[in-house]
Protein backbone atom coordinates (compact mmCIF):
# COMPACT_ATOMS: atom_id res chain seq x y z
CA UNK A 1 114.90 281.38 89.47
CA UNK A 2 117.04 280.08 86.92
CA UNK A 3 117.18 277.07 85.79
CA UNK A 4 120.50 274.76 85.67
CA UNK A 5 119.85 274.43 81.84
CA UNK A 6 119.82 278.94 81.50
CA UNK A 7 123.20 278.86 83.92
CA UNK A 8 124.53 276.43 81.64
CA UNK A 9 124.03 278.44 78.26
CA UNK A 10 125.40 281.70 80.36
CA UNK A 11 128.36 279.97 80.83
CA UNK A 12 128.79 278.89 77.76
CA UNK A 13 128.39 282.51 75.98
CA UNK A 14 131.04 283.74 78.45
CA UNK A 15 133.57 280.70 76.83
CA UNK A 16 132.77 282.93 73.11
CA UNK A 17 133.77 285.75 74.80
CA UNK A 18 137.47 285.12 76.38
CA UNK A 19 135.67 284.66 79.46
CA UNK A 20 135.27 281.64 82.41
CA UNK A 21 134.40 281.33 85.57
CA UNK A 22 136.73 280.31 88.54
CA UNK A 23 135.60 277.88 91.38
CA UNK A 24 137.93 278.73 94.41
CA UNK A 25 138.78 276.33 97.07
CA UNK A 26 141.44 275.95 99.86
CA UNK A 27 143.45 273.02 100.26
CA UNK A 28 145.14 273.52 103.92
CA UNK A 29 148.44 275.17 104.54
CA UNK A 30 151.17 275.17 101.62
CA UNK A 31 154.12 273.27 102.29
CA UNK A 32 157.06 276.16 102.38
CA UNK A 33 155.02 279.01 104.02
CA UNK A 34 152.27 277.53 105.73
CA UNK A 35 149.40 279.99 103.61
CA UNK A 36 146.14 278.79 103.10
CA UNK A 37 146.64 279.72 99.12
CA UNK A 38 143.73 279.89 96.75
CA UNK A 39 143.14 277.31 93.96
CA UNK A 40 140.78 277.23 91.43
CA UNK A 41 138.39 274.93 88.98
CA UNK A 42 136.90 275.95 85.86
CA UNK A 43 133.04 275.64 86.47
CA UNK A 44 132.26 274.34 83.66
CA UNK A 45 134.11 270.92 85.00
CA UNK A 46 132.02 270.97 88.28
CA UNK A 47 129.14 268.96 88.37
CA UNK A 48 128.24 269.78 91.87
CA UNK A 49 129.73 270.71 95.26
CA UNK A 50 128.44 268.98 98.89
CA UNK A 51 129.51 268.04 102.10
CA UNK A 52 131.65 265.13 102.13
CA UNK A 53 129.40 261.96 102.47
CA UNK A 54 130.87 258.32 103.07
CA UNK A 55 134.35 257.18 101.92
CA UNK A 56 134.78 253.42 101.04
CA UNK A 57 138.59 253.15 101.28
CA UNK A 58 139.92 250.31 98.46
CA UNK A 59 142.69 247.94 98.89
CA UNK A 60 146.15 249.02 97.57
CA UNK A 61 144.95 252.01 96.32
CA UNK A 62 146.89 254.89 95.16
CA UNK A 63 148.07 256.60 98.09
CA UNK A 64 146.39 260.18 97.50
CA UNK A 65 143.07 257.97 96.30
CA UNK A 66 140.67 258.24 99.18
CA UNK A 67 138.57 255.88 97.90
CA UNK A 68 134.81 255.57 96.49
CA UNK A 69 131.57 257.27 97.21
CA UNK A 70 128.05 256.18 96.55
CA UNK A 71 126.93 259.53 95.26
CA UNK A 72 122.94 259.72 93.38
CA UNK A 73 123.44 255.95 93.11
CA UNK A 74 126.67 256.41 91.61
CA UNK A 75 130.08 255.15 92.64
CA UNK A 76 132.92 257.73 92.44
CA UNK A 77 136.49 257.72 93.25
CA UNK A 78 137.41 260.49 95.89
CA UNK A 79 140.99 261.77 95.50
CA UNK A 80 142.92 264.05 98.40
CA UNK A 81 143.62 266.36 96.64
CA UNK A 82 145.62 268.88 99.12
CA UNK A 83 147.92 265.45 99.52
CA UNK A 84 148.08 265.40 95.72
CA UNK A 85 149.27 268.87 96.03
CA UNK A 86 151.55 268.64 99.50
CA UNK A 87 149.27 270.82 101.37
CA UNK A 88 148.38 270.16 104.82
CA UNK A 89 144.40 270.18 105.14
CA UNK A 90 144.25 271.45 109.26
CA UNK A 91 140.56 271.85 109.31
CA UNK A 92 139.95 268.49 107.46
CA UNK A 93 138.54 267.50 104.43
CA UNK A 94 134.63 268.71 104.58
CA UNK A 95 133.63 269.09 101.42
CA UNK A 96 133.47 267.41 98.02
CA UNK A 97 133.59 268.51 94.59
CA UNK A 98 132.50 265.81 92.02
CA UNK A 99 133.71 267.11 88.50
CA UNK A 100 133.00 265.83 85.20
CA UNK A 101 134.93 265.92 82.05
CA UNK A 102 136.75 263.89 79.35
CA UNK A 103 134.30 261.19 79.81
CA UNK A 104 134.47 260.49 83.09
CA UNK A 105 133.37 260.99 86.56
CA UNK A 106 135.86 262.10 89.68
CA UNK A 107 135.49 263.75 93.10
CA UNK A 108 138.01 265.70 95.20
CA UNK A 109 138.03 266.66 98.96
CA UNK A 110 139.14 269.90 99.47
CA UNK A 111 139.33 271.78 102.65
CA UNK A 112 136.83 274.33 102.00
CA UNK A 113 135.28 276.05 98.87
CA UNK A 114 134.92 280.14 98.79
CA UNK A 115 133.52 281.72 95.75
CA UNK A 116 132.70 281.59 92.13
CA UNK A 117 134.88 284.42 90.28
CA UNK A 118 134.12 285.61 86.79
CA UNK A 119 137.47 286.13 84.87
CA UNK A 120 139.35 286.91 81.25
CA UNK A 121 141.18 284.01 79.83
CA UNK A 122 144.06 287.33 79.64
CA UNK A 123 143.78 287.20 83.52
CA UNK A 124 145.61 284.37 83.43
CA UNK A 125 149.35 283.86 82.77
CA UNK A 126 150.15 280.52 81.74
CA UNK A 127 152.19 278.26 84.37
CA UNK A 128 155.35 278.19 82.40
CA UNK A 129 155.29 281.91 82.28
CA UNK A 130 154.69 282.07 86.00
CA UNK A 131 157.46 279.39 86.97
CA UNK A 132 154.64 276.95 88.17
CA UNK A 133 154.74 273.66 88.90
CA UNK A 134 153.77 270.29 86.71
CA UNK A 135 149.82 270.41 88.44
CA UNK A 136 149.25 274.16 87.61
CA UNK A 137 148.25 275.01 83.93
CA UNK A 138 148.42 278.97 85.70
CA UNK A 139 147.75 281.86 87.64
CA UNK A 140 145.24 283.77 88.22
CA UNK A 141 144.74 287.31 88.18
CA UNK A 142 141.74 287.93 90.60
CA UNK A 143 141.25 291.51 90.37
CA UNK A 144 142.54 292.36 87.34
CA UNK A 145 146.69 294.29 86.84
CA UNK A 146 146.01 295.80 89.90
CA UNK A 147 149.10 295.58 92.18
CA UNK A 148 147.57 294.12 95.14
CA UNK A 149 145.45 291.48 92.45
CA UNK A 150 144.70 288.17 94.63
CA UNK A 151 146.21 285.42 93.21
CA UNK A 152 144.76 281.41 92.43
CA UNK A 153 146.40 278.54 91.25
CA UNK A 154 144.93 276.90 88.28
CA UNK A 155 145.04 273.46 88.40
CA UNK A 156 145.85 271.11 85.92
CA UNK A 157 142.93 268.21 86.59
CA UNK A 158 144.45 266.20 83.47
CA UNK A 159 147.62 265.67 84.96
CA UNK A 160 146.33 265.30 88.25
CA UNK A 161 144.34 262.33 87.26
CA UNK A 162 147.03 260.73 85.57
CA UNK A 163 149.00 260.69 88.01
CA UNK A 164 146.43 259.26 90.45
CA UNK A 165 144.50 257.47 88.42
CA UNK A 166 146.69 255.81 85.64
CA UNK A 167 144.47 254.04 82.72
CA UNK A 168 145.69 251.81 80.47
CA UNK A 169 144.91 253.68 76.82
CA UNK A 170 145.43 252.00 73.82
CA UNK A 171 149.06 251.84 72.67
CA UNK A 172 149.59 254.85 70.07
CA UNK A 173 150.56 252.97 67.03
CA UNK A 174 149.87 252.25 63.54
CA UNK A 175 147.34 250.05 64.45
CA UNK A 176 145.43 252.13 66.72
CA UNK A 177 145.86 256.02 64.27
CA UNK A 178 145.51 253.85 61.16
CA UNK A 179 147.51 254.29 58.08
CA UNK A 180 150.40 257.59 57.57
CA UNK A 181 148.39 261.30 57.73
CA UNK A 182 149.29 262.53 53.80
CA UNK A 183 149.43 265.83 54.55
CA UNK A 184 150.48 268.56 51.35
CA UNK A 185 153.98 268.59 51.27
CA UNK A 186 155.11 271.46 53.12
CA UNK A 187 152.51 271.79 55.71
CA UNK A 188 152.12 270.68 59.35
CA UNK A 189 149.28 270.58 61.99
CA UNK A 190 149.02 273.54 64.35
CA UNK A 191 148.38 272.20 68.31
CA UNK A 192 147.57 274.22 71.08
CA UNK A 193 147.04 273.24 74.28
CA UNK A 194 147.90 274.16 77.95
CA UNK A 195 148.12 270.75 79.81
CA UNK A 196 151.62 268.84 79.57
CA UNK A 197 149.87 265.80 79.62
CA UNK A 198 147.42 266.55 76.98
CA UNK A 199 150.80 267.58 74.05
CA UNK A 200 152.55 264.65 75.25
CA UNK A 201 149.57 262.27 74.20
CA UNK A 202 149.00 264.56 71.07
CA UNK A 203 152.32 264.23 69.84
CA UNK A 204 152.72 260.66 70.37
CA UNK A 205 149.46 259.95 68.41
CA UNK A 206 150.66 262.87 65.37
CA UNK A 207 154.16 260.93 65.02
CA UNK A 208 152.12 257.49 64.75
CA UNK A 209 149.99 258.94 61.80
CA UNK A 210 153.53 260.30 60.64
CA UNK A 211 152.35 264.00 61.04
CA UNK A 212 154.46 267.22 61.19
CA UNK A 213 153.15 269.38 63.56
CA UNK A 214 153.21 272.74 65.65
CA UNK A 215 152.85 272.73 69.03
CA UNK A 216 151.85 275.38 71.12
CA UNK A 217 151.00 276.23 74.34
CA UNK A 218 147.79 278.54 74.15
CA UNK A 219 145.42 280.00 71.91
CA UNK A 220 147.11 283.38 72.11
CA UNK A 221 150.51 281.76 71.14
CA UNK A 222 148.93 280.05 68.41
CA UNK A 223 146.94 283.25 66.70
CA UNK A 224 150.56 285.26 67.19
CA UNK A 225 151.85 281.78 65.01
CA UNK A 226 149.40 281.78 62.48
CA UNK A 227 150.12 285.75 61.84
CA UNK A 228 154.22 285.03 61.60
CA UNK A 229 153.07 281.99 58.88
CA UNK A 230 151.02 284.30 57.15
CA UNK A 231 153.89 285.98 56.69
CA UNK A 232 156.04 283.57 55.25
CA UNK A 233 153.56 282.50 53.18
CA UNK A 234 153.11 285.70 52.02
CA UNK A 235 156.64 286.05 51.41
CA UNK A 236 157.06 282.86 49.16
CA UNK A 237 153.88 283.43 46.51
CA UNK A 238 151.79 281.02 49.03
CA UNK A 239 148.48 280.87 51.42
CA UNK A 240 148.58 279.95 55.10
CA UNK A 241 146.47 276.90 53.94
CA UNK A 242 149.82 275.75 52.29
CA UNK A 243 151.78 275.62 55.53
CA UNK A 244 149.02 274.64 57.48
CA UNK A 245 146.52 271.84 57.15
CA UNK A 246 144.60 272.01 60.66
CA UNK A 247 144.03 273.44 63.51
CA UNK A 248 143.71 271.41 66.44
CA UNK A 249 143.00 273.05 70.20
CA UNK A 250 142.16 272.61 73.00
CA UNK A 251 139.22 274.85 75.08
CA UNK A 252 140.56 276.14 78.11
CA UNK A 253 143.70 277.88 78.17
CA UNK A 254 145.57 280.76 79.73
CA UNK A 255 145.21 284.87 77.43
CA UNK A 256 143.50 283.26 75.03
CA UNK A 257 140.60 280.08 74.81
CA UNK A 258 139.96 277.59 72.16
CA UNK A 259 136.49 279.18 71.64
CA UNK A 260 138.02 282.31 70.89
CA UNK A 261 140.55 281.49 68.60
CA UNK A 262 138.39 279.07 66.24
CA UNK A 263 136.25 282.35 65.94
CA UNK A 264 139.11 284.72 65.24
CA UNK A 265 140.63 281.77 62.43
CA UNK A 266 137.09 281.68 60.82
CA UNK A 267 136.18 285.49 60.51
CA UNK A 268 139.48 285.96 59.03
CA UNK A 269 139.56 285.69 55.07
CA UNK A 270 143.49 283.99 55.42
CA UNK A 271 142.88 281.28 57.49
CA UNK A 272 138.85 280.50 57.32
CA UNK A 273 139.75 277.44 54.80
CA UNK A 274 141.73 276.09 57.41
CA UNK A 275 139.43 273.13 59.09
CA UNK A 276 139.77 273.47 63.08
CA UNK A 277 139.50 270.66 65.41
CA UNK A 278 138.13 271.56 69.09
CA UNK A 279 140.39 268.86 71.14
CA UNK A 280 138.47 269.12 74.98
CA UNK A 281 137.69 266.88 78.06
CA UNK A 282 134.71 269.67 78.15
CA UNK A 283 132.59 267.27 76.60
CA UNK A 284 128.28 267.77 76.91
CA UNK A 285 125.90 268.41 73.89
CA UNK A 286 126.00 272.48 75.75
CA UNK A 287 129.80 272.60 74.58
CA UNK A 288 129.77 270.74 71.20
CA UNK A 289 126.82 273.02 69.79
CA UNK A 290 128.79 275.98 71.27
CA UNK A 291 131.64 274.46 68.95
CA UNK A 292 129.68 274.38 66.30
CA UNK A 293 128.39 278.15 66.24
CA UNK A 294 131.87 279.58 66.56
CA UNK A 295 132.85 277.74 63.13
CA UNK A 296 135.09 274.64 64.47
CA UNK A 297 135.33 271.94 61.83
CA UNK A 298 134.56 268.85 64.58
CA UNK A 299 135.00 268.13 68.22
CA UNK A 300 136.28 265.37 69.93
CA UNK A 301 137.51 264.49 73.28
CA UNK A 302 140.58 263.93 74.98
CA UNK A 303 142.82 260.80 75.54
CA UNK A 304 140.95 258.88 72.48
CA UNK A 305 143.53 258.61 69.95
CA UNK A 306 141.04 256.29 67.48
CA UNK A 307 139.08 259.27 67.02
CA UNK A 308 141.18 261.62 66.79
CA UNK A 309 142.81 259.83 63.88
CA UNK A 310 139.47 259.27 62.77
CA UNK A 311 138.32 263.30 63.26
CA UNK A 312 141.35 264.37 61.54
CA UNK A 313 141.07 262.57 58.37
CA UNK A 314 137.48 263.34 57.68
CA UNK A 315 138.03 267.21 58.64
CA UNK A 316 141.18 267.08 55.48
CA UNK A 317 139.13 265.17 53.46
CA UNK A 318 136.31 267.46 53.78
């Protein structure tokens, strides 16, 4: 039998490989046609899965916030999350799936859970693409190009939480990023990430610090990007490294992951010098050695603008 340790390291040289897998749940009937559609969770943000214990509902809570949970002598807030997403859970909410990520601790009550499925970060076409809406990050190709291919609805669990669970961050200013990035003239930072949430916060802390940057939406898009600047740079007498300065991305993303492209950026003699940032709410010691063994410069996690300041000075400095 293996242990949770062994499925943890499997999953983790699947992420090095352009590979994830898929927890799929049901969340009731959708809205408009009344389906029972298929969404999805990447695993590696599921701490566990049980039937739904005791709900201690708080005062003036967030409509589409359940509530707590004593779970393994921890309290946990329990988010609807078919309301969250306008379906209409007919069979009720049985089961619970506590996820963990970005530093912090969440459950949702879904309807029912199905099946793990083992995908290609290419399987999945980002939301934009697929005319999605603000909680999807994309779609899901089940079974491949095949015409009949199920389909599943990424979610996007930042957003989600945001929107549910508002925190007061620290205010992104001067005080907060510290003094303005001096970056060589000419150059920018190069963001990719999937989550609308996740750029918005990552451009408001880059324009504190005074920081031109690039902003992308996955780690395909920004590989195709760093091949047109190579270009250019080409092109003018200069080396990518001139235009630009770092590479900061996120993990999981639609064709392409962050894993993936740090490893493609290192093994490649143009853009190796260029110090890459892994930007994730995957956070465990698992995922930051991972980091470290595809070639990423540092790793920090989301929604902490302090150290991301922080992470990017020391990675230009190195």
């Amino acid at each position: 039998m293996r242990t949770a340790q062994q499925e943890i390291e499997e999953r983790t040289k699947l992420a090095g490989n352009n590979k994830f897998e898929l927890l799929l749940f049901h969340l009731g009937d959708a809205p408009a046609s009344g389906q029972r559609e298929l969404f999805g969770i990447n695993v590696f943000k599921v701490r566990e899965v049980l039937v739904m214990p005791a709900v201690t509902e708080l005062a003036n809570a967030h409509e589409h916030l359940m509530g707590v949970a004593n779970i393994r002598g921890q309290i946990i807030p329990v988010i609807n999350l078919p309301a969250v997403l306008g379906c209409q859970a007919k069979k009720g909410l049985s089961i619970l799936m506590v996820t963990e990520f970005g530093r912090t601790v969440q459950a949702f009550a879904v309807e029912d859970v199905r099946e793990i499925v083992r995908l290609e970060w290419d399987q999945v076409l980002p939301a934009e693409a697929s005319h999605a809406g603000a909680l999807i990050t994309g779609i899901a190709r089940l079974d491949g190009a095949t015409a009949n291919t199920r389909l599943a609805q990424v979610l996007d669990v930042e957003q989600i939480l945001r929107n549910v669970m508002p925190v007061t961050h620290e205010e992104l200013s001067r005080e907060v990023v510290g003094d303005v990035l001096k970056l060589p003239v000419g150059s920018a930072i190069l963001v990719a990430d999937d989550s609308a949430v996740a750029r918005s916060v990552i451009e408001l802390g880059l324009n504190a610090m005074g920081a031109a940057f690039i902003m992308v939406k996955t780690g395909k898009e920004a590989w195709d990007r760093l091949q047109l600047i190579a270009d250019e740079a080409k092109a003018e007498g200069k080396t990518v490294h001139d235009k630009i300065a770092v590479v900061l991305t996120d993990l999981e993303m639609p064709e392409m992951d962050g894993f993936t492209l740090t490893r493609l950026i290192k093994q490649d003699p143009r853009f190796k010098n260029i110090p890459v940032v892994i930007h994730s709410s995957l956070t465990g010691t698992t995922n930051e050695n991972h980091v470290k063994s595809v070639g990423a410069d540092a790793y920090v996690g989301k929604f902490a603008p302090r150290e991301l300041a922080t992470t990017i000075r020391k990675v230009l400095s190195a």
